[in-house]
C-alpha atoms as a PDB file:
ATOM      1  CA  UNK A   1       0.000   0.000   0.000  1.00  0.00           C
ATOM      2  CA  UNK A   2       2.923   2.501   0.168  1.00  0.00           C
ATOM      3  CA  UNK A   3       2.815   3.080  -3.489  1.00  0.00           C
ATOM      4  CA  UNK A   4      -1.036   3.954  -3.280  1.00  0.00           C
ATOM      5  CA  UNK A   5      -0.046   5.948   0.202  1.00  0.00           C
ATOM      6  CA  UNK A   6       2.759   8.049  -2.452  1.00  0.00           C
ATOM      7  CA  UNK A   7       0.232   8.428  -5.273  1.00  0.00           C
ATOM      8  CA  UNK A   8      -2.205   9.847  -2.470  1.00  0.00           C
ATOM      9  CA  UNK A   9       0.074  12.128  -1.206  1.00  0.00           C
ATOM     10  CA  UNK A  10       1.316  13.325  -4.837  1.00  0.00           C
ATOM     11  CA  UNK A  11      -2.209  14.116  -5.577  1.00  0.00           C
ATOM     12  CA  UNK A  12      -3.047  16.522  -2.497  1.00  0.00           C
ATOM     13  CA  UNK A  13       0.258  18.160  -2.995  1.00  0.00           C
ATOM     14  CA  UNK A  14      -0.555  18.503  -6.712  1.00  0.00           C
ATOM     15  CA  UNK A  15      -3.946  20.118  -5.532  1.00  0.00           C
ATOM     16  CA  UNK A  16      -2.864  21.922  -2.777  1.00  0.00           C
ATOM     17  CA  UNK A  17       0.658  23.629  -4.215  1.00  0.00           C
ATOM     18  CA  UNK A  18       2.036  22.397  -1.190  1.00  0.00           C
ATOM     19  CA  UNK A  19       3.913  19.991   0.821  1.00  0.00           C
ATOM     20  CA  UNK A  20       3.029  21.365   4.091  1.00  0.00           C
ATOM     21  CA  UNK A  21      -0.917  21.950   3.367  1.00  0.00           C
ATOM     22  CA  UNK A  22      -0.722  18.469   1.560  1.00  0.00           C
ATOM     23  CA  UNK A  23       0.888  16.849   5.015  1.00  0.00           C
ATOM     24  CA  UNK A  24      -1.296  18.727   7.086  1.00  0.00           C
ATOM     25  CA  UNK A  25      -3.940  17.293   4.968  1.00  0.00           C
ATOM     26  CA  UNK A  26      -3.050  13.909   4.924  1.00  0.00           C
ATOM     27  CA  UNK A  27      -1.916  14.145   8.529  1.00  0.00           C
ATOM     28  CA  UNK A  28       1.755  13.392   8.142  1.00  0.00           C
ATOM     29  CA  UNK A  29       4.240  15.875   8.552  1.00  0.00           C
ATOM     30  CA  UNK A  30       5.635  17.952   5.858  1.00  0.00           C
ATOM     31  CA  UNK A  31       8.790  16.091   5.113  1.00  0.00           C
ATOM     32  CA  UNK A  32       6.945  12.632   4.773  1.00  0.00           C
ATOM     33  CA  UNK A  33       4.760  14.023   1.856  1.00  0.00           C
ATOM     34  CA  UNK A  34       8.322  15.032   0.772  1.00  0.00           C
ATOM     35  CA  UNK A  35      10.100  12.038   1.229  1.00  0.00           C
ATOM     36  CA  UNK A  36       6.552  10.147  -0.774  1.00  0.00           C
ATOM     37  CA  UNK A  37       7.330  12.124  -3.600  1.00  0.00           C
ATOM     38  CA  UNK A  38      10.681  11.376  -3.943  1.00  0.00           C
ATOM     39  CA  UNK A  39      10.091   7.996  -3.733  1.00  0.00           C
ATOM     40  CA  UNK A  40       7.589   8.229  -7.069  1.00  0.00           C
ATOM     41  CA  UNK A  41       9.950  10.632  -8.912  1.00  0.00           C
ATOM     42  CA  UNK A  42      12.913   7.752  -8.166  1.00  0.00           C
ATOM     43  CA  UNK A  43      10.202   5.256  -9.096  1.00  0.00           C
ATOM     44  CA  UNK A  44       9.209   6.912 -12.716  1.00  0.00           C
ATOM     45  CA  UNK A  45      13.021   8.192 -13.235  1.00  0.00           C
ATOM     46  CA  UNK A  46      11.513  12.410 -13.692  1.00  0.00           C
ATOM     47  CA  UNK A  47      10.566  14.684 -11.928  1.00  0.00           C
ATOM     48  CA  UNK A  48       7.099  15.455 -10.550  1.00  0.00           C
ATOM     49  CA  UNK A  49       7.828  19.519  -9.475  1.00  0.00           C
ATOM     50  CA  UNK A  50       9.750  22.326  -9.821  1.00  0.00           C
ATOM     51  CA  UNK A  51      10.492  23.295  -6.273  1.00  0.00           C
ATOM     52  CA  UNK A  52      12.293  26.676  -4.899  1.00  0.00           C
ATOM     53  CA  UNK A  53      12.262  27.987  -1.707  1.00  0.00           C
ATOM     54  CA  UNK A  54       8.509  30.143  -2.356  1.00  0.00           C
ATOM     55  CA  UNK A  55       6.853  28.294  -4.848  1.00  0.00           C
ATOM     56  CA  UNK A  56       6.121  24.445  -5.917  1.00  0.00           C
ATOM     57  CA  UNK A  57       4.960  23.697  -9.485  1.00  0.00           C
ATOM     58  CA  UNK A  58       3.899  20.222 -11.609  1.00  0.00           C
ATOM     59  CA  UNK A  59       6.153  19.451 -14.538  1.00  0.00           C
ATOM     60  CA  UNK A  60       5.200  18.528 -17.828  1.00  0.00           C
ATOM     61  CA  UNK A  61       5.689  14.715 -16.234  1.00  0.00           C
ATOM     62  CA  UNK A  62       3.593  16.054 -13.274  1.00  0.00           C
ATOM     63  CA  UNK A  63       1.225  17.327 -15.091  1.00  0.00           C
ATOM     64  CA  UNK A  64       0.470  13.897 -17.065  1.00  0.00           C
ATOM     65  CA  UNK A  65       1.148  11.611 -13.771  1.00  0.00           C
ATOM     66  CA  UNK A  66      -1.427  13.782 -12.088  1.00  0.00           C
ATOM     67  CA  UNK A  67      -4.242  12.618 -14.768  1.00  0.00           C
ATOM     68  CA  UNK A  68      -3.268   9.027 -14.849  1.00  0.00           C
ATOM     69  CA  UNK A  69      -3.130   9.056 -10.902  1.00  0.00           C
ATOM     70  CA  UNK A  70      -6.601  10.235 -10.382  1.00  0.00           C
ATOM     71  CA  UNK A  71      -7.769   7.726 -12.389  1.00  0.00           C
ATOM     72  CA  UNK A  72      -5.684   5.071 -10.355  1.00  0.00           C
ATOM     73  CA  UNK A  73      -7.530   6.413  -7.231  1.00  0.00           C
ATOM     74  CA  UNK A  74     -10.707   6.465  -8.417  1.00  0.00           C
ATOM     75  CA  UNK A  75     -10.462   2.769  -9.476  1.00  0.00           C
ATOM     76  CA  UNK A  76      -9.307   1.924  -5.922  1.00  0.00           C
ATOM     77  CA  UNK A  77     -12.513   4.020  -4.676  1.00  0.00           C
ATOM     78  CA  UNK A  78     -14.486   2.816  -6.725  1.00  0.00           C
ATOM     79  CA  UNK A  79     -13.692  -1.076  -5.761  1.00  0.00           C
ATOM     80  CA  UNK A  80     -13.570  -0.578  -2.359  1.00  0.00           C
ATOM     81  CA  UNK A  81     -16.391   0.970  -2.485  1.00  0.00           C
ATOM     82  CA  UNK A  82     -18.336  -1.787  -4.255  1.00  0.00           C
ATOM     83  CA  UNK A  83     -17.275  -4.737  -2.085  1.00  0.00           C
ATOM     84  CA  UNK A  84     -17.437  -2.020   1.324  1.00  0.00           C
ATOM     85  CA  UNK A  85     -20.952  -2.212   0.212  1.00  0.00           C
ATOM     86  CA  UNK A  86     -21.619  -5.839  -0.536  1.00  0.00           C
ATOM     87  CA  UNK A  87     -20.221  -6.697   3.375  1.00  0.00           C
ATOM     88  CA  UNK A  88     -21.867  -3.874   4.713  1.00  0.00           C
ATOM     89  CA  UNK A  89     -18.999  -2.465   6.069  1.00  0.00           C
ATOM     90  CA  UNK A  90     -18.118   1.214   4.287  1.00  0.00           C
ATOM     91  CA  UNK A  91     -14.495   2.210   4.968  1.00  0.00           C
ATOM     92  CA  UNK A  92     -12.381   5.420   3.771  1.00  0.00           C
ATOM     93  CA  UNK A  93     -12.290   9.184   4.016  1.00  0.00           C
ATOM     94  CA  UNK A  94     -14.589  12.007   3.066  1.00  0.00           C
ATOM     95  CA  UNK A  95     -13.473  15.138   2.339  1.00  0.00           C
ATOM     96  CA  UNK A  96     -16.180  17.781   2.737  1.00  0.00           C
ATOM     97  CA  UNK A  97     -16.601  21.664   2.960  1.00  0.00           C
ATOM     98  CA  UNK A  98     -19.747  23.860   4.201  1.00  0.00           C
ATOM     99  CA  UNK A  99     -20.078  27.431   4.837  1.00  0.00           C
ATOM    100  CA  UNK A 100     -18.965  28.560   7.869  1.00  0.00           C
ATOM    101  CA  UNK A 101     -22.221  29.547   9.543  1.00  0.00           C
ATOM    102  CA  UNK A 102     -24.610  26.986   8.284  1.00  0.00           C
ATOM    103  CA  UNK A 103     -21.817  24.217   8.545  1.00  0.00           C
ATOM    104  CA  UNK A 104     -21.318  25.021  12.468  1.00  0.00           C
ATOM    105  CA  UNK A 105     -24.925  25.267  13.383  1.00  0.00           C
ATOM    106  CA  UNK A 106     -26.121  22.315  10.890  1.00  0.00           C
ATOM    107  CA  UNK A 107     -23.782  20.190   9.325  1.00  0.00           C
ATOM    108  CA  UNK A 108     -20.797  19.622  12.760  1.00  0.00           C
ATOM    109  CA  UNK A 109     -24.072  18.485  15.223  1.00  0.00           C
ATOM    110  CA  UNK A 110     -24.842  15.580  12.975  1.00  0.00           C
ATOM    111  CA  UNK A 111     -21.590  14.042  12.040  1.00  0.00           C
ATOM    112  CA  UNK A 112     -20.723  12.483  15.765  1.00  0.00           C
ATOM    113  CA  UNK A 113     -23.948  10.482  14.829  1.00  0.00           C
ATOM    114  CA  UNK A 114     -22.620   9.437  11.245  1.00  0.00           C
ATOM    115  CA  UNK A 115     -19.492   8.050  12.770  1.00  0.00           C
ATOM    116  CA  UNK A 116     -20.563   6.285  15.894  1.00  0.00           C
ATOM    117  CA  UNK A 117     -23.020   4.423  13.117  1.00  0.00           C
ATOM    118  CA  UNK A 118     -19.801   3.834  10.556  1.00  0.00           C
ATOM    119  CA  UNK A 119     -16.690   4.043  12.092  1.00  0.00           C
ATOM    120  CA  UNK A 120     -14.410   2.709   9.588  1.00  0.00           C
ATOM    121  CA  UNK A 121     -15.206   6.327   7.736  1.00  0.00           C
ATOM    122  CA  UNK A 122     -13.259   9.433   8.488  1.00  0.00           C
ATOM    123  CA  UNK A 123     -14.460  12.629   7.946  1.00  0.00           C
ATOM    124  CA  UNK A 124     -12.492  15.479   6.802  1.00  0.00           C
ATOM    125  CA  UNK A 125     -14.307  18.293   7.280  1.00  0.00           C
ATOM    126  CA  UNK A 126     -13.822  22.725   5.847  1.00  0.00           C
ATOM    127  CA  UNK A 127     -15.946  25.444   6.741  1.00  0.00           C
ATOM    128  CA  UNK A 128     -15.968  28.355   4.922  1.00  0.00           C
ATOM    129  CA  UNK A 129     -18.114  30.916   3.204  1.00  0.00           C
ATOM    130  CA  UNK A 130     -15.862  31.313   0.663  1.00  0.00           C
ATOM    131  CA  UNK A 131     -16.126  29.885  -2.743  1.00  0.00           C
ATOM    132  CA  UNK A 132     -15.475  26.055  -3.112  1.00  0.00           C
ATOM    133  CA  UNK A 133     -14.439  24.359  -6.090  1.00  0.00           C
ATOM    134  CA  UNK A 134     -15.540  20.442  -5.697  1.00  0.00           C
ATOM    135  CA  UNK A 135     -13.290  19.721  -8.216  1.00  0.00           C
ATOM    136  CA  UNK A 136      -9.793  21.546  -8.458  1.00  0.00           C
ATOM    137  CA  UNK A 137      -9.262  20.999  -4.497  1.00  0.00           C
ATOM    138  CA  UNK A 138     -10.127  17.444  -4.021  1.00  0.00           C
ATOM    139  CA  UNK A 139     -13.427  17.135  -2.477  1.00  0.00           C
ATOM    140  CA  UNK A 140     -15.652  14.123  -2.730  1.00  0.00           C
ATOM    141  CA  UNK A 141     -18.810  16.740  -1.711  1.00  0.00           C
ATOM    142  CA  UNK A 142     -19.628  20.278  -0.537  1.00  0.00           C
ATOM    143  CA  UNK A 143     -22.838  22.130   0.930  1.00  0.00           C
ATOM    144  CA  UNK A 144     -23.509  25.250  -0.418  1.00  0.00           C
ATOM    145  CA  UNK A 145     -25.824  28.186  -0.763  1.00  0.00           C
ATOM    146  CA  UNK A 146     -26.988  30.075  -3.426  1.00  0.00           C
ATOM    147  CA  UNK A 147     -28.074  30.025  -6.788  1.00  0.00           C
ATOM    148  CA  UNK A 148     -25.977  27.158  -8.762  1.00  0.00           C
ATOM    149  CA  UNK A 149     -24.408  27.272 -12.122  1.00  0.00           C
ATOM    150  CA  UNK A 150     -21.901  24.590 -12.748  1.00  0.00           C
ATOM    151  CA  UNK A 151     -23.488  21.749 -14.539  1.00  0.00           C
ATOM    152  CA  UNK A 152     -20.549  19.319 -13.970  1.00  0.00           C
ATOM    153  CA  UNK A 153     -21.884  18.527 -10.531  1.00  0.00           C
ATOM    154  CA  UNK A 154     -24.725  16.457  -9.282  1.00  0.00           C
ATOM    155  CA  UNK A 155     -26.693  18.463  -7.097  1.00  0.00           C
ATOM    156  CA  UNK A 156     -28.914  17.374  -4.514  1.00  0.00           C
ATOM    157  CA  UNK A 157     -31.447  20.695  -2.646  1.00  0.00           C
ATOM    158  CA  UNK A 158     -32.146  20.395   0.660  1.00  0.00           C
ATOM    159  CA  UNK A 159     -34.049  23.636   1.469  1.00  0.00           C
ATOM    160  CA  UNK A 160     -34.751  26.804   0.842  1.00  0.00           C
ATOM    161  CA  UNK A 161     -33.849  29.635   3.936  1.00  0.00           C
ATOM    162  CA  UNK A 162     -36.016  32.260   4.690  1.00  0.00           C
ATOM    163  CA  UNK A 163     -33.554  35.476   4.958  1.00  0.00           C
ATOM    164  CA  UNK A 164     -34.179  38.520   6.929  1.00  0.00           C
ATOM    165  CA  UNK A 165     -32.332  42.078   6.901  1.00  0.00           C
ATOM    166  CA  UNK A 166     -31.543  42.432  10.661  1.00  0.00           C
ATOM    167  CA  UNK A 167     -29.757  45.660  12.734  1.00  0.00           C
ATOM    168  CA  UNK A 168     -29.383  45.847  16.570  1.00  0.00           C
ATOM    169  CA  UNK A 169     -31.153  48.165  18.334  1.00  0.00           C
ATOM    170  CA  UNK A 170     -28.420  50.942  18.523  1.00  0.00           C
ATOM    171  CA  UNK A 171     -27.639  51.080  15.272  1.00  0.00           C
ATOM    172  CA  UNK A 172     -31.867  51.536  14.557  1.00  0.00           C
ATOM    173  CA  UNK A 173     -31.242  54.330  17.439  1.00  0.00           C
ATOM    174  CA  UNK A 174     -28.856  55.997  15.858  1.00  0.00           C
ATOM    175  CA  UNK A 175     -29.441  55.699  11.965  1.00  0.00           C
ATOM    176  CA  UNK A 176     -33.574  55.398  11.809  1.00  0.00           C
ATOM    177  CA  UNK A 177     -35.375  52.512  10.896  1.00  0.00           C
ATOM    178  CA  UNK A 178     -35.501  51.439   6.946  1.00  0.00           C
ATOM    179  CA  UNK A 179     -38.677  49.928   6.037  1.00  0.00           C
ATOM    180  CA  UNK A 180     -37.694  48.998   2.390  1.00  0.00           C
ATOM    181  CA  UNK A 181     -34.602  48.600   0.325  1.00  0.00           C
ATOM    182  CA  UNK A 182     -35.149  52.116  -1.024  1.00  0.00           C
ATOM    183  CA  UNK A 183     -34.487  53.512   2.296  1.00  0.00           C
ATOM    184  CA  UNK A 184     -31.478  51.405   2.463  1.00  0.00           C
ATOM    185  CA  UNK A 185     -29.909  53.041  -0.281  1.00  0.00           C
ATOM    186  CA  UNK A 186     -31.711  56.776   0.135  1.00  0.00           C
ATOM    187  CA  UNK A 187     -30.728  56.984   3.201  1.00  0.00           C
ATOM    188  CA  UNK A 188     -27.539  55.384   2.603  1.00  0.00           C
ATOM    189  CA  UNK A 189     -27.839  53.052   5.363  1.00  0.00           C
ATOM    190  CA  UNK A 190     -24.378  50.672   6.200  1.00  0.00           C
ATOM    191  CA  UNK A 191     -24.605  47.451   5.249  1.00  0.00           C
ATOM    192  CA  UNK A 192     -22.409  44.714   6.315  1.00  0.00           C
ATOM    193  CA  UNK A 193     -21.536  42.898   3.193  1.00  0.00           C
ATOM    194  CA  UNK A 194     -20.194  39.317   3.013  1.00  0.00           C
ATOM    195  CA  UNK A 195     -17.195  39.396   0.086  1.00  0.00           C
ATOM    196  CA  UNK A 196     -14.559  36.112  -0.887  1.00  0.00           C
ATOM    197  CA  UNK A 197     -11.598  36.396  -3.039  1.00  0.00           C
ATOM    198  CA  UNK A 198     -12.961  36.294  -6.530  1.00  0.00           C
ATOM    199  CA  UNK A 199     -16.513  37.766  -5.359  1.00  0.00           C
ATOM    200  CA  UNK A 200     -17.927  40.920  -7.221  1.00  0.00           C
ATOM    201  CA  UNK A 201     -21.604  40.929  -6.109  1.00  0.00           C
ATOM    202  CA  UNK A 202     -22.601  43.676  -3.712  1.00  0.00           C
ATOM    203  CA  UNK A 203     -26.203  44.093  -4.480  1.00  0.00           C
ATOM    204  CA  UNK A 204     -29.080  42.594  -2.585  1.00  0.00           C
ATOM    205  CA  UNK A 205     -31.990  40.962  -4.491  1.00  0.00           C
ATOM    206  CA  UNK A 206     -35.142  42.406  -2.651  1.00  0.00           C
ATOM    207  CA  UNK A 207     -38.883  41.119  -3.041  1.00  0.00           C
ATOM    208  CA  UNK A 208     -40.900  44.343  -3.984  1.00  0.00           C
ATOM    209  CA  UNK A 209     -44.683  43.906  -4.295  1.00  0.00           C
ATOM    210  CA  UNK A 210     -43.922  39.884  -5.319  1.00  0.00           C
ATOM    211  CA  UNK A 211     -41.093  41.075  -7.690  1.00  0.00           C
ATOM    212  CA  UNK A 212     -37.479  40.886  -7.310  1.00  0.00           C
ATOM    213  CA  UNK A 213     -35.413  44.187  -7.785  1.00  0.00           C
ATOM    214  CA  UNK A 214     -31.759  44.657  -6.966  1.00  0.00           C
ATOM    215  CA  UNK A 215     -30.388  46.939  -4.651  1.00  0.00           C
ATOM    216  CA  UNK A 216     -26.832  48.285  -4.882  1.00  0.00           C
ATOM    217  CA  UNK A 217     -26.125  48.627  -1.111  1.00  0.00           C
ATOM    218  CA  UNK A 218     -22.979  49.748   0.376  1.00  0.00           C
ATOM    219  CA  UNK A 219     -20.574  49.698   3.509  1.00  0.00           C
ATOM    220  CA  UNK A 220     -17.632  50.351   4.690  1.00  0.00           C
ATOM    221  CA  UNK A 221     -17.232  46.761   6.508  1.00  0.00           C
ATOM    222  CA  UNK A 222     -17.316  43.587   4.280  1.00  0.00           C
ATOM    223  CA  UNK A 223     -15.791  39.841   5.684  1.00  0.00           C
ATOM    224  CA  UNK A 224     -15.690  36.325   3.588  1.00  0.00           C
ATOM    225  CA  UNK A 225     -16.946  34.967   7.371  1.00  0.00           C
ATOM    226  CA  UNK A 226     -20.594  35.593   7.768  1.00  0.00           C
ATOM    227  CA  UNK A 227     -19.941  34.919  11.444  1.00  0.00           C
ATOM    228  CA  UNK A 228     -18.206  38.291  11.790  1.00  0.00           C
ATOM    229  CA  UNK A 229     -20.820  40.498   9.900  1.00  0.00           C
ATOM    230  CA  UNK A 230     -22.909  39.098  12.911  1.00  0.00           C
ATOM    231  CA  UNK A 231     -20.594  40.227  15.289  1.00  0.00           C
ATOM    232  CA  UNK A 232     -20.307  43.152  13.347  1.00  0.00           C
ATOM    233  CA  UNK A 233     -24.223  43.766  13.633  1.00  0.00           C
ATOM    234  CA  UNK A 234     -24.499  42.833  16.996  1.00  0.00           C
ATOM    235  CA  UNK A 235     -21.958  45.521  17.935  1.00  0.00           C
ATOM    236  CA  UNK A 236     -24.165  48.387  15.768  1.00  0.00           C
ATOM    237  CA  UNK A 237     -22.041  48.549  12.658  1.00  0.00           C
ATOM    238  CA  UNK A 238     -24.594  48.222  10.361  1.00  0.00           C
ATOM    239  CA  UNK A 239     -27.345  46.016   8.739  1.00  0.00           C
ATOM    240  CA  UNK A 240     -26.458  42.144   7.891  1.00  0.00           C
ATOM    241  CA  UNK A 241     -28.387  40.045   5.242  1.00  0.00           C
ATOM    242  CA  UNK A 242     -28.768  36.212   6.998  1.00  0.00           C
ATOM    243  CA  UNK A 243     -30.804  32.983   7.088  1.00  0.00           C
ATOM    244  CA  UNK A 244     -33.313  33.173   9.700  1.00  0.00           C
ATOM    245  CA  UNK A 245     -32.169  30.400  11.118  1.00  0.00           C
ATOM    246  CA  UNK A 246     -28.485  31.602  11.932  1.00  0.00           C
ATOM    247  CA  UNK A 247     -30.197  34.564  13.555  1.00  0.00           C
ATOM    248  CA  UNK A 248     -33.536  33.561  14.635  1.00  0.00           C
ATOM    249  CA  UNK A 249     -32.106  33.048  18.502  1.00  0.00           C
ATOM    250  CA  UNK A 250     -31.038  36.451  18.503  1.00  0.00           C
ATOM    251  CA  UNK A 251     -33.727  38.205  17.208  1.00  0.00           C
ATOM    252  CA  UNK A 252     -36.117  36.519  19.447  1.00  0.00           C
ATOM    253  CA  UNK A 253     -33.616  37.567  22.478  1.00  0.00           C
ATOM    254  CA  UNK A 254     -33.921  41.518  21.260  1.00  0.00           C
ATOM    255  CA  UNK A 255     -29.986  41.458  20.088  1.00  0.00           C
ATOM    256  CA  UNK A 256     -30.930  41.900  16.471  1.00  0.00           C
ATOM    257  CA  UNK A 257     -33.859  43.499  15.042  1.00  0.00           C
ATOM    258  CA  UNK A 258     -35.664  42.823  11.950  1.00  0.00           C
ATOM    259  CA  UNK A 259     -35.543  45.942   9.369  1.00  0.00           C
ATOM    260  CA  UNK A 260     -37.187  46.636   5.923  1.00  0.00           C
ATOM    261  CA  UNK A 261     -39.726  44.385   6.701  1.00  0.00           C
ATOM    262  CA  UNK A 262     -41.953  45.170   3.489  1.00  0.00           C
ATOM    263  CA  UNK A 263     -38.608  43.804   1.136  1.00  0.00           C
ATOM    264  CA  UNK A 264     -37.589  40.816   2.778  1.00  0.00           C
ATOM    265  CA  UNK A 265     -34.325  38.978   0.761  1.00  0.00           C
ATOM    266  CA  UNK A 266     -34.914  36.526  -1.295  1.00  0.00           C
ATOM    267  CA  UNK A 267     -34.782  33.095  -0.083  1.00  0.00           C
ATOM    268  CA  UNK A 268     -31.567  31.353  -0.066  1.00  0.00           C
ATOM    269  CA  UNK A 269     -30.801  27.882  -1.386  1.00  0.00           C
ATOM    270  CA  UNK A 270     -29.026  24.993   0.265  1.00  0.00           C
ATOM    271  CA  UNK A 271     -27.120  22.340  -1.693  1.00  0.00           C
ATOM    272  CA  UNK A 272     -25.089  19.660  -1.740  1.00  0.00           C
ATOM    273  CA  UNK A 273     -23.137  19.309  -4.332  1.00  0.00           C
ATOM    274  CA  UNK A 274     -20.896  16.638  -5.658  1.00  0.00           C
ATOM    275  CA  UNK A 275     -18.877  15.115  -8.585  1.00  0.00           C
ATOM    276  CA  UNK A 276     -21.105  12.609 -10.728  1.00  0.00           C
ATOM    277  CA  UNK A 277     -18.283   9.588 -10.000  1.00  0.00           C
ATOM    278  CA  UNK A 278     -19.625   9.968  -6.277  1.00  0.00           C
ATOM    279  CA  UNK A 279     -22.730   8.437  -7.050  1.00  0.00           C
ATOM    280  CA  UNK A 280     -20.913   5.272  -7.105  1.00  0.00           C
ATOM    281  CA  UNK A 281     -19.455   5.632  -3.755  1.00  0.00           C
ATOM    282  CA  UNK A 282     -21.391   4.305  -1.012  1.00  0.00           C
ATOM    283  CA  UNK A 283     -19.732   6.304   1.818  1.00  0.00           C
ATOM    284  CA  UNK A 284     -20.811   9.205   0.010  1.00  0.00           C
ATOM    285  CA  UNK A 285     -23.707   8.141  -0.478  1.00  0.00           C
ATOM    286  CA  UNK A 286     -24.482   7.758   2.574  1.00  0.00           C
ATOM    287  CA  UNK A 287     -23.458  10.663   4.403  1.00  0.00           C
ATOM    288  CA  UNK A 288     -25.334  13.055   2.179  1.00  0.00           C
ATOM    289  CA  UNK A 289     -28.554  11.410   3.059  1.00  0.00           C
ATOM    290  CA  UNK A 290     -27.277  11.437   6.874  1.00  0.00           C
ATOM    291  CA  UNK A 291     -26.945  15.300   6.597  1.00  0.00           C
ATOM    292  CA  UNK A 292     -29.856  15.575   4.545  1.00  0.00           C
ATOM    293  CA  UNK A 293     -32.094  14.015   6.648  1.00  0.00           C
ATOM    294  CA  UNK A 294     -30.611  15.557   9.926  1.00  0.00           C
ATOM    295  CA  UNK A 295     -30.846  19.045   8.380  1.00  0.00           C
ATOM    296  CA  UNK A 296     -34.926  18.317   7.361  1.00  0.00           C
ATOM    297  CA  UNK A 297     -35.189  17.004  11.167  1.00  0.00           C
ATOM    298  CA  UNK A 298     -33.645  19.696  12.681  1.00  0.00           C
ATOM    299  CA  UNK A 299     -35.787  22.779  10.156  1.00  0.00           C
ATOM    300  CA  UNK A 300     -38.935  20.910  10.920  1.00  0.00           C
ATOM    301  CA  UNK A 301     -38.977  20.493   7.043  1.00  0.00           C
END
């Protein structure tokens, strides 16, 4: 198994540009993933990177190894997989991302559960709100919100969240109380908006009289963690757009108020997603219906 081990460890460095993130990763320390991939590169007689002291690149070698290695792991998956399934007994790792918010208050509750009923799978396990790609970093499935786009992927929807725009009280004290999204922008209200590398959207899609209409709101505080544009409302910065149900505890307490009532956001869609492959993989399989039917369970849905 030490050449499968190598080819594992060549493919998270490959996807992660690193040796470090890949050992971190893979939970060996950086100069094992090193020593791995010296051991293929002295296997296939080239070269799998250009290393320097800053930066770590494939070769041309790398860049066709990388391809053929994939595949190789896939098979293996895909195998194990089959005869995990025939005895009953699914085995491997999972590696997973969900935004921060929704991943901490949904997704981390129900995975004790998932492994105390299969043990023999481990589950890796990112939250951010940033944007994921499934694909280029290595994950077997993601949970995401929003509108989707990217056809590649299988998609399963598990719900739709109500949204509400929400201030604390101080901030209403200080800076009057918007009832719609045109006083957000007339009155140039602060918004706290919620921005990842890459991002360019900082509008808010209002329902007006059952239409949607788009709202170019602005602030001067902006985050890729939704956590901290909480924080950031709870503390009076400004007005946050989030899921009831991140917020719904604090409102109810009086901490956060809920503003421009007669515009409410538009709802906000909750996926997972995953590569098509995965539908072959029982362990997969079966933690997406775990987390979708502990999600549904714990909306009331």
């Amino acid at each position: 198994m030490a050449y499968v081990s190598n080819l594992k460890t060549f493919v998270r460095v490959y996807e992660l540009g690193s040796m470090s993130a890949a050992g971190r990763d893979l939970r060996v320390s950086a100069a094992v993933a090193s020593s791995r991939i010296s051991e293929l590169e002295k296997h296939l007689g080239v070269r799998l990177f250009h290393r320097t002291t800053r930066s770590l690149r494939p070769t041309q070698q790398g860049e066709i190894f990388y391809k053929g290695a994939t595949r190789i792991l896939e098979t293996i998956d895909e195998v194990e997989g089959q005869i995990a399934e025939i005895t009953a007994s699914p085995k491997g790792t999972l590696f997973v991302a969900a935004p921060l918010g929704l991943g901490k208050k949904l997704i981390t509750p129900l995975i004790p559960e998932f492994k105390e009923r299969y043990p023999d799978i481990n589950v890796r396990l990112r939250l951010s709100d940033r944007k994921i790609d499934v694909a280029n970093e290595g994950l077997d499935l993601a949970f995401v919100t929003g509108d989707l786009t990217d056809s590649e992927l299988r998609v399963r929807h598990i719900c739709d969240f109500e949204r509400i725009l929400c201030a604390s009280p101080s901030y209403i004290a200080e800076h009057g109380m918007p009832r719609s999204g045109d006083d957000l922008v007339t009155m140039a209200h602060k918004c706290l908006l919620l921005r990842y590398p890459g991002a360019s959207e900082f509008f808010w899609m209002l329902k007006v009289d059952g239409k949607l209409k788009r709202y170019d709101v602005s602030g001067s505080l902006e985050s890729d963690d939704g956590d901290v544009l909480t924080s950031w409302a709870l503390a009076g910065c400004g007005i946050v757009n989030k899921p009831l149900f991140e917020v719904a505890a604090l409102v109810e307490a009086g901490e956060l108020v809920k503003v421009a009532a007669d515009t409410p956001p538009t709802p906000l869609p909750f996926s997972c997603v995953y590569p098509h492959k995965r539908l072959q993989d029982p362990k997969a399989r079966l933690f997406i219906e775990h987390i979708v039917d502990g999600c549904h369970a714990a909306l009331g849905l």
